[in-house]
C-alpha atoms as a PDB file:
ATOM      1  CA  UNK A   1     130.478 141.333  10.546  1.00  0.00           C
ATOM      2  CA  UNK A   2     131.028 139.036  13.459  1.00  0.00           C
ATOM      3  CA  UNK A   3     134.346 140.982  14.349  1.00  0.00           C
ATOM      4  CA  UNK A   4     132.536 144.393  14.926  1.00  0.00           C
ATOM      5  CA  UNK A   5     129.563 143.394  16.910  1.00  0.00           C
ATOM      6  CA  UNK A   6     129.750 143.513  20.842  1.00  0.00           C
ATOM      7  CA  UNK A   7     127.778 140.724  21.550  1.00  0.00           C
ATOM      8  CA  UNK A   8     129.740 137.516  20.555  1.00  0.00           C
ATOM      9  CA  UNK A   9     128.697 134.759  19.241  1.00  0.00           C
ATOM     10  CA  UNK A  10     126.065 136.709  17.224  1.00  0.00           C
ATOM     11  CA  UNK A  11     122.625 134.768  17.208  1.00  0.00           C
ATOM     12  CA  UNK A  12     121.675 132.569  14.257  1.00  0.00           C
ATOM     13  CA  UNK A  13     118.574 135.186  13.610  1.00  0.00           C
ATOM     14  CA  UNK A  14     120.952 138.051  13.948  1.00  0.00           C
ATOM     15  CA  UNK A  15     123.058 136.501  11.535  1.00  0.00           C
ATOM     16  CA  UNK A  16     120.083 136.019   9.283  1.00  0.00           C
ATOM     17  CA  UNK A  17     118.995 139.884   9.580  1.00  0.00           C
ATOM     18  CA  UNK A  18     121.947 140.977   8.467  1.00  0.00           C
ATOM     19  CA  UNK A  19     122.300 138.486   5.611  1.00  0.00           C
ATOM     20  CA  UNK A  20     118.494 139.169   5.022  1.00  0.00           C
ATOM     21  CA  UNK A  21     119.099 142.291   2.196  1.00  0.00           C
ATOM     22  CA  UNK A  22     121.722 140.129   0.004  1.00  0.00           C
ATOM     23  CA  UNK A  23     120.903 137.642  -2.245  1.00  0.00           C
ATOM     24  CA  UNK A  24     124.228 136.038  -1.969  1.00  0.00           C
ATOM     25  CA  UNK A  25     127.572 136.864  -0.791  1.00  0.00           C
ATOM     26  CA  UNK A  26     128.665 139.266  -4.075  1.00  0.00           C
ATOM     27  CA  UNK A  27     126.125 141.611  -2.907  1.00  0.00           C
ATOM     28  CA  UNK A  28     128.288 142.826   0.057  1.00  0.00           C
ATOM     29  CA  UNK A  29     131.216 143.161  -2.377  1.00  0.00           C
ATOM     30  CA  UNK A  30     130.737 147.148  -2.255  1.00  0.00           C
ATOM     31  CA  UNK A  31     130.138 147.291   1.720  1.00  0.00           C
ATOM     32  CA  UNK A  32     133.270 144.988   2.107  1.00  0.00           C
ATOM     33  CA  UNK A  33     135.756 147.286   0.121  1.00  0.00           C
ATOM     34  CA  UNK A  34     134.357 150.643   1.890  1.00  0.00           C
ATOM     35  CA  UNK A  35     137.402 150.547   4.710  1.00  0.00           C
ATOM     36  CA  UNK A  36     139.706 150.200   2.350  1.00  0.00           C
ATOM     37  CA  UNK A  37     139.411 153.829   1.151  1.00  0.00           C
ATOM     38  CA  UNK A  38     139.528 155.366   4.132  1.00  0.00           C
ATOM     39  CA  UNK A  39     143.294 156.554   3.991  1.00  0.00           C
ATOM     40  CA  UNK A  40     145.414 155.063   7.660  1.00  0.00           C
ATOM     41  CA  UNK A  41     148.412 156.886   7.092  1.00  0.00           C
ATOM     42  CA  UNK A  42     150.204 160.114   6.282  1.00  0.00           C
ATOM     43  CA  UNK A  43     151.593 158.420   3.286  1.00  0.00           C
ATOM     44  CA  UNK A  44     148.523 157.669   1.877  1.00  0.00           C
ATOM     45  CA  UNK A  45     147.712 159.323  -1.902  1.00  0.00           C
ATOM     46  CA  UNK A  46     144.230 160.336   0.016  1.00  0.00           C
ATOM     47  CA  UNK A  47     145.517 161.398   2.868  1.00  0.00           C
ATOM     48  CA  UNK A  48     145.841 165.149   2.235  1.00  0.00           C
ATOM     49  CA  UNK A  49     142.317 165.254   0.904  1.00  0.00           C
ATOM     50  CA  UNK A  50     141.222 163.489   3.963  1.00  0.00           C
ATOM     51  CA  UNK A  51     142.778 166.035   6.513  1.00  0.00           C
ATOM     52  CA  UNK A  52     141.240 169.002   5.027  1.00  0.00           C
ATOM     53  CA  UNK A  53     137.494 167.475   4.552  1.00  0.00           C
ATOM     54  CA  UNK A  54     137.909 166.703   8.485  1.00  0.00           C
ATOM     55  CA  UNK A  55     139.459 170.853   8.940  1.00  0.00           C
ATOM     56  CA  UNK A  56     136.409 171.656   6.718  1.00  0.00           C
ATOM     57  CA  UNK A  57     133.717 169.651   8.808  1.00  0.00           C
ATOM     58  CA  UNK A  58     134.981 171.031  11.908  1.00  0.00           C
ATOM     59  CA  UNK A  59     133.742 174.537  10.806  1.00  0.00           C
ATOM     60  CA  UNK A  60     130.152 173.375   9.867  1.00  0.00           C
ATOM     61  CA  UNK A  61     127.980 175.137  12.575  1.00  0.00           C
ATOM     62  CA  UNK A  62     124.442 174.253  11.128  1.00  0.00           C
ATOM     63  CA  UNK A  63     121.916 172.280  12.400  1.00  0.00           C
ATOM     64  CA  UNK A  64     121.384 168.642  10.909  1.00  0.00           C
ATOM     65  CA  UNK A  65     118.094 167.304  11.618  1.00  0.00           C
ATOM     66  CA  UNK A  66     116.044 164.389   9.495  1.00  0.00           C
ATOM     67  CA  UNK A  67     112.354 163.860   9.629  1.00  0.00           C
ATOM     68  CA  UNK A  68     111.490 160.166  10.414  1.00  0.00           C
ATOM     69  CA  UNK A  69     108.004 159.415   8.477  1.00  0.00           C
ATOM     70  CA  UNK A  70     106.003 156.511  10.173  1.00  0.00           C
ATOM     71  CA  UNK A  71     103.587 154.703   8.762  1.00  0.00           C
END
């Protein structure tokens, strides 16, 4: 976490907030192994797959909104 944040060292209560929805440390096992399927090269099994989502996305011309309730 510390790596990607601007702001270095991160605050003890920052820390804290970000630790604050895991129990313990095998909580973040899914987050942590999320990067790793993102294929980095050419030669990557995903690769192809990857290329043509992105040629695919670039084509979507429709509005994406969300609706933010507040309590």
């Amino acid at each position: 976490m510390q790596g990607g944040c601007k702001i270095k060292p991160l605050a003890d209560s920052v820390r804290a907030a970000y630790d604050a929805p895991f129990p313990d440390d095998s909580f973040k096992a899914g987050a942590r192994v999320f990067p790793t399927l993102v294929p980095i090269s050419p030669e990557d099994p995903s690769a192809q797959a990857n290329v043509k989502a992105w040629q695919s996305l670039r084509k979507f011309e429709k509005t994406i909104s969300h609706r933010v309730q507040r309590q």
